[in-house]
N, C-alpha and C. Protein backbone atom coordinates (compact mmCIF):
# COMPACT_ATOMS: atom_id res chain seq x y z
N UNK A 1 14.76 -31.25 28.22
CA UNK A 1 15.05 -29.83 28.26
C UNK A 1 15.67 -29.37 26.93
N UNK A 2 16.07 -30.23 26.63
CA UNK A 2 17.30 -29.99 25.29
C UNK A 2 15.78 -30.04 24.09
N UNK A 3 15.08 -30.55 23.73
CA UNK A 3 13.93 -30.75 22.85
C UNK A 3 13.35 -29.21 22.94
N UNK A 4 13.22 -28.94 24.51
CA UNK A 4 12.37 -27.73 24.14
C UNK A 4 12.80 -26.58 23.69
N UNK A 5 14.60 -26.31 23.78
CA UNK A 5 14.97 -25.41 23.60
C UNK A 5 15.45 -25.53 22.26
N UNK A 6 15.63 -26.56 21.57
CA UNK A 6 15.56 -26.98 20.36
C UNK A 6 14.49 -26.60 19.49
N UNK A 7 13.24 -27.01 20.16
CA UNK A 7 11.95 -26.55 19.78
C UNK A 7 11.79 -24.91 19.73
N UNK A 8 11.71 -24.01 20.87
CA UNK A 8 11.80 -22.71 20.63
C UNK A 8 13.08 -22.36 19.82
N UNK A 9 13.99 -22.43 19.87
CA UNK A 9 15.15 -21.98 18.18
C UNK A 9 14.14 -22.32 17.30
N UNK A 10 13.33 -23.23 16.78
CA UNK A 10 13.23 -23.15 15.62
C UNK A 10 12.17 -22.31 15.13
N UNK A 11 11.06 -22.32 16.38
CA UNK A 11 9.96 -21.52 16.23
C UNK A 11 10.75 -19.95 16.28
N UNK A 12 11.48 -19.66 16.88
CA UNK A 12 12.20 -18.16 16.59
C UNK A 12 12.30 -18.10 15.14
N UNK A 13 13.34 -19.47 14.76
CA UNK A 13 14.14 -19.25 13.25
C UNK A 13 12.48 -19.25 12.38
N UNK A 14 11.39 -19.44 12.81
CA UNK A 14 10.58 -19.41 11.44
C UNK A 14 9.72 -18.30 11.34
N UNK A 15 9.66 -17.85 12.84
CA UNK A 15 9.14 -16.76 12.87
C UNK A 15 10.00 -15.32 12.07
N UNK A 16 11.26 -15.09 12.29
CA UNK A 16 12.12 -14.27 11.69
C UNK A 16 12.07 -14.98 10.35
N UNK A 17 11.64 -16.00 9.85
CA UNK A 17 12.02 -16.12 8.04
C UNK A 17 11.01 -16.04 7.62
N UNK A 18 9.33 -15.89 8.52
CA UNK A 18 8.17 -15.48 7.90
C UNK A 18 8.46 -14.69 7.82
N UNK A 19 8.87 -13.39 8.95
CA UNK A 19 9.11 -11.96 8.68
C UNK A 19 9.87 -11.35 7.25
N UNK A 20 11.29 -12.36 7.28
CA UNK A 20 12.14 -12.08 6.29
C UNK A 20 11.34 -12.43 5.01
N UNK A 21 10.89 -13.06 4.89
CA UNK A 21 10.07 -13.46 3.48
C UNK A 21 9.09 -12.55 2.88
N UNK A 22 8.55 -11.77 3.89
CA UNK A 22 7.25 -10.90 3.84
C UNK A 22 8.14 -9.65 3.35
N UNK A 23 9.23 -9.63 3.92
CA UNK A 23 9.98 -8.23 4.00
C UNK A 23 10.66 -8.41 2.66
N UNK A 24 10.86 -9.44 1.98
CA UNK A 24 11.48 -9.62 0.45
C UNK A 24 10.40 -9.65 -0.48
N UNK A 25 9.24 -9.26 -0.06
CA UNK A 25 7.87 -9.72 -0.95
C UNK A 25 7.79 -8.02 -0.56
N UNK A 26 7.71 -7.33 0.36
CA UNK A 26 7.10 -6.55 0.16
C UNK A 26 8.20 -5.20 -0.57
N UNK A 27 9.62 -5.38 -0.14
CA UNK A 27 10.05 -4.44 -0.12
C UNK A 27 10.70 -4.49 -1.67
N UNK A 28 10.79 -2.86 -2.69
CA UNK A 28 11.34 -2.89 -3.07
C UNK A 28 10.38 -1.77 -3.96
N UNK A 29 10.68 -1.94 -6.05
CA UNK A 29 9.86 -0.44 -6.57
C UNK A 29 8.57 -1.20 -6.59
N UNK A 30 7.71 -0.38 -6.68
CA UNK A 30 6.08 -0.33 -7.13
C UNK A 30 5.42 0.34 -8.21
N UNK A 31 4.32 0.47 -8.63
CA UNK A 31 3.98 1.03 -9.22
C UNK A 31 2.23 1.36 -8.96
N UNK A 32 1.28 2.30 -8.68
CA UNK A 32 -0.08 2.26 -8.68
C UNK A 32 -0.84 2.01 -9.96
N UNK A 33 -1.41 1.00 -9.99
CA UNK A 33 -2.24 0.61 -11.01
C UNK A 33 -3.63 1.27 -10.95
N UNK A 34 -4.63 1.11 -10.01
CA UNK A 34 -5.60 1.50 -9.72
C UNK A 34 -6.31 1.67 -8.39
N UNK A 35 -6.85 2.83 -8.41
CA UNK A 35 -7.47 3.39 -7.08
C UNK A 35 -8.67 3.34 -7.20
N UNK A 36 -9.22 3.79 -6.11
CA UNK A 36 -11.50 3.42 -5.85
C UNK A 36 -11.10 3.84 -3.97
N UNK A 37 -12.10 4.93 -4.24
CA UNK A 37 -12.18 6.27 -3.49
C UNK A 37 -13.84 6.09 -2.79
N UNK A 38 -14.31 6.21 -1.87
CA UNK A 38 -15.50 5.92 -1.45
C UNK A 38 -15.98 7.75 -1.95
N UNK A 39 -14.92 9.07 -1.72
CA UNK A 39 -15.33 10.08 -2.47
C UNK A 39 -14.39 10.40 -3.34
N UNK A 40 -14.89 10.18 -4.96
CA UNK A 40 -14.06 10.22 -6.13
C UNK A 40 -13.35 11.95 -6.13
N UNK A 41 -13.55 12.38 -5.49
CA UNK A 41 -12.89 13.70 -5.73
C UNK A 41 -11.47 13.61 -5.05
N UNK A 42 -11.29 12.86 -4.08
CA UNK A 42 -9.96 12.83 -3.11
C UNK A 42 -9.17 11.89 -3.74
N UNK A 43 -9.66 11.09 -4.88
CA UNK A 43 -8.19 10.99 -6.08
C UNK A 43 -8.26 11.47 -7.48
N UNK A 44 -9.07 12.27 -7.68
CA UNK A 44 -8.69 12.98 -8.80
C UNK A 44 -7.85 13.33 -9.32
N UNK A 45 -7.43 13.55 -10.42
CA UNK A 45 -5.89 14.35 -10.78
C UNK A 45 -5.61 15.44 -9.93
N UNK A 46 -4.35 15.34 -9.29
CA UNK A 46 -4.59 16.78 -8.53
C UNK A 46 -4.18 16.71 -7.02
N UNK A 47 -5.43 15.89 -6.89
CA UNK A 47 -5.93 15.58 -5.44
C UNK A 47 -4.40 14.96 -4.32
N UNK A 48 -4.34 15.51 -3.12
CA UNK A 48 -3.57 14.48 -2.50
C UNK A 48 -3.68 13.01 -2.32
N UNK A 49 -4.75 12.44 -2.50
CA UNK A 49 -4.75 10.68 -2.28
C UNK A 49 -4.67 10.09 -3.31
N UNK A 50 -4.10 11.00 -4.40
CA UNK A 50 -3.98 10.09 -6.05
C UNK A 50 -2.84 9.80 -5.65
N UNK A 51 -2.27 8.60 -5.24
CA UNK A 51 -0.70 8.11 -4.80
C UNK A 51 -0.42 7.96 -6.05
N UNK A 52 0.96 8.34 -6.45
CA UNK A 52 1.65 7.62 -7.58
C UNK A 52 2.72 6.97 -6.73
N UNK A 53 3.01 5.71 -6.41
CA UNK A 53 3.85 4.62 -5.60
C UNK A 53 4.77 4.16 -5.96
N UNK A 54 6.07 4.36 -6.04
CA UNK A 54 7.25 4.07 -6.25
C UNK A 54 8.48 3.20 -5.60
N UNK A 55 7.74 3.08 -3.90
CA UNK A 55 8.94 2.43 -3.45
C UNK A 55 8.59 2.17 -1.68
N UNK A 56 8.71 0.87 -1.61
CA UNK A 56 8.15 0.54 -0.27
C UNK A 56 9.49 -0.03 0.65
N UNK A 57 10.02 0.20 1.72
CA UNK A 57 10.99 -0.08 2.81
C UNK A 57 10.38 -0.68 3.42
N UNK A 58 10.75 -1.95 4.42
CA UNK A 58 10.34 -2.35 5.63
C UNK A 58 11.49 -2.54 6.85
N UNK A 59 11.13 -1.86 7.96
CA UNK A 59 11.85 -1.63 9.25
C UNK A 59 12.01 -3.18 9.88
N UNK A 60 12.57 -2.83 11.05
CA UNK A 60 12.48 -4.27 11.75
C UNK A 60 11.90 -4.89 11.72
N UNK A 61 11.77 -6.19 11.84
CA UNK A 61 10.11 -6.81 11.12
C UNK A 61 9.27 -6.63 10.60
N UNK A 62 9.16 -5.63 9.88
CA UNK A 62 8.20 -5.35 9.36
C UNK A 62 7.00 -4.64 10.38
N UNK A 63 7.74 -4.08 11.56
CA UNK A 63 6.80 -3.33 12.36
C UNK A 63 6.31 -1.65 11.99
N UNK A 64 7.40 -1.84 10.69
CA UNK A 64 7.11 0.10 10.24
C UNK A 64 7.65 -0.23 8.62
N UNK A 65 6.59 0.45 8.09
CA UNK A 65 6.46 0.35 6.52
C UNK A 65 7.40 2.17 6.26
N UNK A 66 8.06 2.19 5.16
CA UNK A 66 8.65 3.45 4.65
C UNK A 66 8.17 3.34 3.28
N UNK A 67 6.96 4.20 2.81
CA UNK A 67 6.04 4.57 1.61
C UNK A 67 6.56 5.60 0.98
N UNK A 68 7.14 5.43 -0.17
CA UNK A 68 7.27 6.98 -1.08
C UNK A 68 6.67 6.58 -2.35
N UNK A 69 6.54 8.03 -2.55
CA UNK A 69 5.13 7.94 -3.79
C UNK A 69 5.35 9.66 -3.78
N UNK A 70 4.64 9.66 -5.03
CA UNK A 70 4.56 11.21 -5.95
C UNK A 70 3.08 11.23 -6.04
N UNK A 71 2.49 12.71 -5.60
CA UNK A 71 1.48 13.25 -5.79
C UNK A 71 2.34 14.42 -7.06
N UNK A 72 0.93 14.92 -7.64
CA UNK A 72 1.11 15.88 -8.49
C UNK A 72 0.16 16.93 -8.31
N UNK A 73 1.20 18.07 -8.28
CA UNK A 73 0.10 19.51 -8.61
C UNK A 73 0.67 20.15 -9.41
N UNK A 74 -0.67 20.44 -10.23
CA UNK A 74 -0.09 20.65 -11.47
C UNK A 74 0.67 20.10 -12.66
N UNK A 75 1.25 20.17 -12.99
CA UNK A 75 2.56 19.48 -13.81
C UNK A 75 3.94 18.45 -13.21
N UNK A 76 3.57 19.49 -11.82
CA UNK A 76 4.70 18.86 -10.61
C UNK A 76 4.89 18.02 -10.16
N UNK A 77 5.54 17.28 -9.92
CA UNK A 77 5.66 15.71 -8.88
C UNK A 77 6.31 15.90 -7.75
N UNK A 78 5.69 15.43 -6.87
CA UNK A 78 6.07 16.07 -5.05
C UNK A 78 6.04 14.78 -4.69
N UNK A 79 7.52 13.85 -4.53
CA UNK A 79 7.75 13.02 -3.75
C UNK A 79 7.68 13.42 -2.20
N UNK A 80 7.16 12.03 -1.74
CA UNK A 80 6.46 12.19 -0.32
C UNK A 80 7.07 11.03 0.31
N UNK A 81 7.30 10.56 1.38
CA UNK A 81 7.81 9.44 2.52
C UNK A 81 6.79 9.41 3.41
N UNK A 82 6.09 8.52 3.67
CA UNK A 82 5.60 8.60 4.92
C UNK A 82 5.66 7.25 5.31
N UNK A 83 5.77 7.31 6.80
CA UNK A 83 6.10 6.20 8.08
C UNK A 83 4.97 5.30 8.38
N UNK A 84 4.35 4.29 8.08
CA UNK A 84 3.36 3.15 8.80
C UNK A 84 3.64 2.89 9.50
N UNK A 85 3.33 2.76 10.70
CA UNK A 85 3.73 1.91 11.64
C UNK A 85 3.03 1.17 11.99
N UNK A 86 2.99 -0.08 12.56
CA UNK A 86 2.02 -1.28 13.09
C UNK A 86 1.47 -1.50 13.96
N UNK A 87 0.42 -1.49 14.19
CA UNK A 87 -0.19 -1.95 15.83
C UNK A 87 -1.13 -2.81 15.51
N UNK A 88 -1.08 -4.79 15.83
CA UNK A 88 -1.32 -5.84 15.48
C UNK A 88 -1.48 -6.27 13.94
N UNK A 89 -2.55 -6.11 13.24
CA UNK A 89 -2.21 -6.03 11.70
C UNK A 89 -2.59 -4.81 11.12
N UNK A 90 -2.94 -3.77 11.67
CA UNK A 90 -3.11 -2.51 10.89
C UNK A 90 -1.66 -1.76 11.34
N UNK A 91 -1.42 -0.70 10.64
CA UNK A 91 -0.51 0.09 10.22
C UNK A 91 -0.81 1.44 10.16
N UNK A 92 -0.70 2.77 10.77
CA UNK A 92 -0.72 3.67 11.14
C UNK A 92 -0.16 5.08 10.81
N UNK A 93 -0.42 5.80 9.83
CA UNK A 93 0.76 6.88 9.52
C UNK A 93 -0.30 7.83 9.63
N UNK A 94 0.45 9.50 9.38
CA UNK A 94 -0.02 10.60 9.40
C UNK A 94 0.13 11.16 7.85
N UNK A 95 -0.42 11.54 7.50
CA UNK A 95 -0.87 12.14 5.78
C UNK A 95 -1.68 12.66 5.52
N UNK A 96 -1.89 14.12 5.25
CA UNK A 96 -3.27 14.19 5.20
C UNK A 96 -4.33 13.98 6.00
N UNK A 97 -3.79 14.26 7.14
CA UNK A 97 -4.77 13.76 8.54
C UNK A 97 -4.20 12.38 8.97
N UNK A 98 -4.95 11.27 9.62
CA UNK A 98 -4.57 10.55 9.74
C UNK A 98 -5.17 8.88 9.26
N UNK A 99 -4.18 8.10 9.08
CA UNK A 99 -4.55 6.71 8.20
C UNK A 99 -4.28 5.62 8.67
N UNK A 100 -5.13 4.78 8.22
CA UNK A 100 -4.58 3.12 9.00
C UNK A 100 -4.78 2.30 7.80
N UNK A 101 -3.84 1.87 7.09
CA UNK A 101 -4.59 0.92 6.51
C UNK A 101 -3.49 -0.73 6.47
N UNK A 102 -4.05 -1.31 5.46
CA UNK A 102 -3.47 -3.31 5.40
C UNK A 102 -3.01 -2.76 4.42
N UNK A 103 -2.01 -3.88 4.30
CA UNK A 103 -1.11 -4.33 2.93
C UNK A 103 -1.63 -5.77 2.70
N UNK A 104 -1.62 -6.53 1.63
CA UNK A 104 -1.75 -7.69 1.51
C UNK A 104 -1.24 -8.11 -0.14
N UNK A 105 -0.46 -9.53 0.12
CA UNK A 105 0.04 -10.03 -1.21
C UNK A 105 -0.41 -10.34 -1.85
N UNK A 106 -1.05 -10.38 -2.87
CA UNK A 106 -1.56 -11.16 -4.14
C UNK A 106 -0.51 -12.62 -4.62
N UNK A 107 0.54 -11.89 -5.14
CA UNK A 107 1.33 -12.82 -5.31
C UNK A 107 2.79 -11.62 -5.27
N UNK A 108 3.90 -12.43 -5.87
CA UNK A 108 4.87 -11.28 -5.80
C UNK A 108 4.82 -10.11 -6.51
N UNK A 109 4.29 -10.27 -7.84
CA UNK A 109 4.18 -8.83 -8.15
C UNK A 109 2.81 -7.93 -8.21
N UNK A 110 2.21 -8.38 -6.97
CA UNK A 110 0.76 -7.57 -6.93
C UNK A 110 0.65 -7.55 -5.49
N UNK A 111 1.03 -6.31 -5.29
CA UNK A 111 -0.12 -5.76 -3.57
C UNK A 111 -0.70 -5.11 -3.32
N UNK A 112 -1.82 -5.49 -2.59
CA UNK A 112 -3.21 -4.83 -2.26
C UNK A 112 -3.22 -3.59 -1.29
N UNK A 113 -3.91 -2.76 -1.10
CA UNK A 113 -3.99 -1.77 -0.03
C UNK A 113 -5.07 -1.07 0.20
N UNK A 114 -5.67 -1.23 1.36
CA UNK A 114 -6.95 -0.07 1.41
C UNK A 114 -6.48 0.25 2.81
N UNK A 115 -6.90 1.61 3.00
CA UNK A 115 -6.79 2.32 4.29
C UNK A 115 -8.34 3.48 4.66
N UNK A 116 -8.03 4.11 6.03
CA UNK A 116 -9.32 4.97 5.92
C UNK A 116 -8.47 5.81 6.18
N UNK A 117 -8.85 6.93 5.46
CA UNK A 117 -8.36 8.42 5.57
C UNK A 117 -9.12 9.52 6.58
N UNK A 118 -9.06 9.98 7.67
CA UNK A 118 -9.49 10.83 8.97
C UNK A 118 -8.69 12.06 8.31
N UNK A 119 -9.66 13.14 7.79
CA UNK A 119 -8.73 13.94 7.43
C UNK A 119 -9.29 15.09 8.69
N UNK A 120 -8.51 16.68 8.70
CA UNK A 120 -8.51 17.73 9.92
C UNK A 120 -10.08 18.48 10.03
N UNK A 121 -10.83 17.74 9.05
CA UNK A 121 -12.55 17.81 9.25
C UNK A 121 -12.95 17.13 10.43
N UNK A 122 -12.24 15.61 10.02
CA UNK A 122 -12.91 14.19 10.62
C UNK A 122 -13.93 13.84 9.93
N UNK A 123 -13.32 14.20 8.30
CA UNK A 123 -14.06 13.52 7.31
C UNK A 123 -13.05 12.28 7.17
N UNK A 124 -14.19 11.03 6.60
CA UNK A 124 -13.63 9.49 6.46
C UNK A 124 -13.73 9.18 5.03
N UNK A 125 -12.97 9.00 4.41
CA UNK A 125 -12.70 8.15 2.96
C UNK A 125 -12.25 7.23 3.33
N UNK A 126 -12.51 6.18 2.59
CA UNK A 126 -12.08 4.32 2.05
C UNK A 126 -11.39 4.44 1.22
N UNK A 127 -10.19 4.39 1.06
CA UNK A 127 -9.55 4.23 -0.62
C UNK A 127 -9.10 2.42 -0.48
N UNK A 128 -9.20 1.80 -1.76
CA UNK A 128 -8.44 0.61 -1.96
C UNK A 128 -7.78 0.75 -3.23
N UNK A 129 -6.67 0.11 -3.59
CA UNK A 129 -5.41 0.52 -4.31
C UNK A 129 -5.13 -1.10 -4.53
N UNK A 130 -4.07 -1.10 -5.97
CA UNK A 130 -3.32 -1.96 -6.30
C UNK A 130 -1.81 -1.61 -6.88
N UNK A 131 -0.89 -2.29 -6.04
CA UNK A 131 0.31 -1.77 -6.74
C UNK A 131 0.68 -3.01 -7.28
N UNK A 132 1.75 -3.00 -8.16
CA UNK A 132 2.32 -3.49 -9.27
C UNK A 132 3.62 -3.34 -9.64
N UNK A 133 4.67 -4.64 -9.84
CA UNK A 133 5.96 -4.56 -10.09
C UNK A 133 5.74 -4.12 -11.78
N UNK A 134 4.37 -4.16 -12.47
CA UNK A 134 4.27 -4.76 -14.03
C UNK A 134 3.57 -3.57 -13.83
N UNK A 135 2.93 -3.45 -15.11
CA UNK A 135 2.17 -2.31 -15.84
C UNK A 135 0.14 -2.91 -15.80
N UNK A 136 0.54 -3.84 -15.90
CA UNK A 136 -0.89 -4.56 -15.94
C UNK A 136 -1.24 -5.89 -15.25
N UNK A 137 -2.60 -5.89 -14.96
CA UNK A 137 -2.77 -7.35 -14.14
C UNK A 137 -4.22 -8.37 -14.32
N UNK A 138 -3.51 -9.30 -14.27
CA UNK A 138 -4.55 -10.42 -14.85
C UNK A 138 -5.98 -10.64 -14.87
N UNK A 139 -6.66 -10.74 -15.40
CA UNK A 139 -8.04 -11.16 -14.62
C UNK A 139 -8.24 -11.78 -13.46
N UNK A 140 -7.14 -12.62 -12.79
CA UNK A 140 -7.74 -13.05 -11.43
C UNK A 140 -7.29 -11.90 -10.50
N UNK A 141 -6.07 -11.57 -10.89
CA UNK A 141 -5.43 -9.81 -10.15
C UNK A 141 -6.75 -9.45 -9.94
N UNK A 142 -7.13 -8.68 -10.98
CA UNK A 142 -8.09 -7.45 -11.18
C UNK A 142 -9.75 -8.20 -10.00
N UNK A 143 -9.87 -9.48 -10.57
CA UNK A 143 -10.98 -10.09 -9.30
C UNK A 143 -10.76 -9.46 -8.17
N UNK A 144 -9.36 -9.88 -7.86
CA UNK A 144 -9.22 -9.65 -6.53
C UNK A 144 -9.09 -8.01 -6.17
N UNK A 145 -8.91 -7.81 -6.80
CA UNK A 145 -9.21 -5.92 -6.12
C UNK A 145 -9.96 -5.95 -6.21
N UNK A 146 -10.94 -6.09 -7.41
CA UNK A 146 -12.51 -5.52 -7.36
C UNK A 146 -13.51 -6.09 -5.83
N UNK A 147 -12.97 -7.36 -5.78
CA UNK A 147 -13.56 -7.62 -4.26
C UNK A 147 -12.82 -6.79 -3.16
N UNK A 148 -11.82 -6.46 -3.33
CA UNK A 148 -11.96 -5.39 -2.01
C UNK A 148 -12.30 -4.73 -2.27
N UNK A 149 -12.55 -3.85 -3.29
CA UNK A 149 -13.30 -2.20 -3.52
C UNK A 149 -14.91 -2.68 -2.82
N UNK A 150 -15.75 -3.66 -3.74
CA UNK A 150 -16.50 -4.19 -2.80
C UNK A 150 -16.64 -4.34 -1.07
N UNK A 151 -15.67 -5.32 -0.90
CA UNK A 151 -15.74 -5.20 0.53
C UNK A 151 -15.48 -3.92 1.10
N UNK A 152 -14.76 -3.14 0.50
CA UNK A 152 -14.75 -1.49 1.00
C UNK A 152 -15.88 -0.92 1.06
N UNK A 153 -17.03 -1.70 0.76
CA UNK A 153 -18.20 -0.36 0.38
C UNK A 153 -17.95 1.11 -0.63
N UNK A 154 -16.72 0.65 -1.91
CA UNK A 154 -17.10 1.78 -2.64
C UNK A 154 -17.56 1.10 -3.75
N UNK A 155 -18.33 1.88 -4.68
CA UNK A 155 -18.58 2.12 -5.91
C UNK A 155 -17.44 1.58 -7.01
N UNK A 156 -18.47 0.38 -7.49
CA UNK A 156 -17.72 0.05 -8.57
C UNK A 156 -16.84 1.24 -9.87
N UNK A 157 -17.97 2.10 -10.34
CA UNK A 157 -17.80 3.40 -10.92
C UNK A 157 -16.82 4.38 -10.31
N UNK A 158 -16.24 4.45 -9.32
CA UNK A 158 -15.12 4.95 -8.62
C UNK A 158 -13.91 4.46 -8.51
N UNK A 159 -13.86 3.72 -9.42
CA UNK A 159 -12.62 2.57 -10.13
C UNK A 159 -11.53 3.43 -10.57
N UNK A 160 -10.43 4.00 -10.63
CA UNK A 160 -9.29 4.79 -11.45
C UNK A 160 -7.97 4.11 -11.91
N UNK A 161 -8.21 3.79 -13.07
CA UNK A 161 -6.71 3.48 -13.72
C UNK A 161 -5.52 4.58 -13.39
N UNK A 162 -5.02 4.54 -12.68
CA UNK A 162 -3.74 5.42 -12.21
C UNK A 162 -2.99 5.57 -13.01
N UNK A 163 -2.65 4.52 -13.48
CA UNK A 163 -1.38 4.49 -13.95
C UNK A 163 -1.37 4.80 -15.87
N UNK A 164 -2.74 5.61 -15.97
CA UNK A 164 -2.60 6.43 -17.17
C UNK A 164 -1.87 7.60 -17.01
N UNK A 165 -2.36 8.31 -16.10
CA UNK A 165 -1.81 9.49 -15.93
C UNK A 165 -0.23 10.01 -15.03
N UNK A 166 0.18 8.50 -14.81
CA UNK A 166 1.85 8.61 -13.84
C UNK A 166 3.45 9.09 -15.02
N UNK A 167 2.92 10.84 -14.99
CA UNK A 167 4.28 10.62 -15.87
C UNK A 167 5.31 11.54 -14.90
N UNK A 168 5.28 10.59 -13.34
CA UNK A 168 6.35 11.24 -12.06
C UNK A 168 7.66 10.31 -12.57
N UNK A 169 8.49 10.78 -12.22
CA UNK A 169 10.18 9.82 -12.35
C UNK A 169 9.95 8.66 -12.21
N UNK A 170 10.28 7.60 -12.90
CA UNK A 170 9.80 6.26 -12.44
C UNK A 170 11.06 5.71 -11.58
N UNK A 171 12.09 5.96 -11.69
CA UNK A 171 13.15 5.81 -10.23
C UNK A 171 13.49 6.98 -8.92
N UNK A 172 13.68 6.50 -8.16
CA UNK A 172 13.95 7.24 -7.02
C UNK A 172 14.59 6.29 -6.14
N UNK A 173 15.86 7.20 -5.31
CA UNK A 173 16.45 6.59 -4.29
C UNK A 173 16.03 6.60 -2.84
N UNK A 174 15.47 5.39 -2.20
CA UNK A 174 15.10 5.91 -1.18
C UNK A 174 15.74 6.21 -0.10
């Protein structure tokens, strides 16, 4: 009896230090490197889905993501928050209609993201994204996005260096 309850503590303790580990990998500043839009107009300069990404929170386990990021209109930078929440491995927020998308690690300073965007048409965009603790990323980095834009079904040519045009605050408190 004593083994098994020995046994479940530890499977608890590793389950909470996968969590905790994920939650020290994921949380903290960012930066958008590059976007790929299945329709290039919904990140255009301008556009609401041009994220400029600054700063990711994670809730209790990591069951709810806290996203802030700067869109721009105009000249302006309009910091934004919005709530993910989780239901099995997708993640769930409202923006612009509504979104589900993955997070995934590269390594520590590179994470992946594609979501589908349902906007108040019930028009569907694919965006996939790379954020970045750094300014730039390696050739095996950059592989690896380009295969999800791929696996996204967008257009190689729908590729956007973001992070030419990010001149939003580069700190913020969240």
């Amino acid at each position: 009896m004593m083994r098994v309850i020995i046994l479940l503590l530890t499977l608890h303790v590793l389950g909470v230090s996968s969590v905790m580990s994920l939650k020290k990998k994921i949380e903290g500043p960012w930066q958008t490197i590059y976007l790929a839009a299945s329709t290039m107009e919904k990140i255009n300069e301008g556009s609401p889905l041009r994220t400029y990404f600054r700063h990711i929170l994670c809730g209790r386990r990591c069951n709810q993501v806290y996203l802030y990021f700067f869109i721009k209109k105009g000249t302006k930078c309009q910091l934004y928050k919005v709530i993910g929440r989780k239901k099995q491995e997708v993640y769930y927020a409202q923006y612009e209609g509504s979104i589900a998308f993955m997070l995934k690690m590269v390594n520590e300073k590179i994470l992946l993201f594609h979501y589908f965007n349902k906007n108040r048409r019930n028009d569907v965009t694919r965006v996939a994204g790379v954020l970045a603790k750094g300014k730039q990323l390696n050739k095996e980095e950059m592989t690896e996005f380009m295969n999800l834009v791929e696996e996204m079904g967008i257009e190689e040519e729908n590729v956007q260096r973001i992070m030419d045009t990010d001149n939003c605050p580069s700190k913020i408190k969240p």
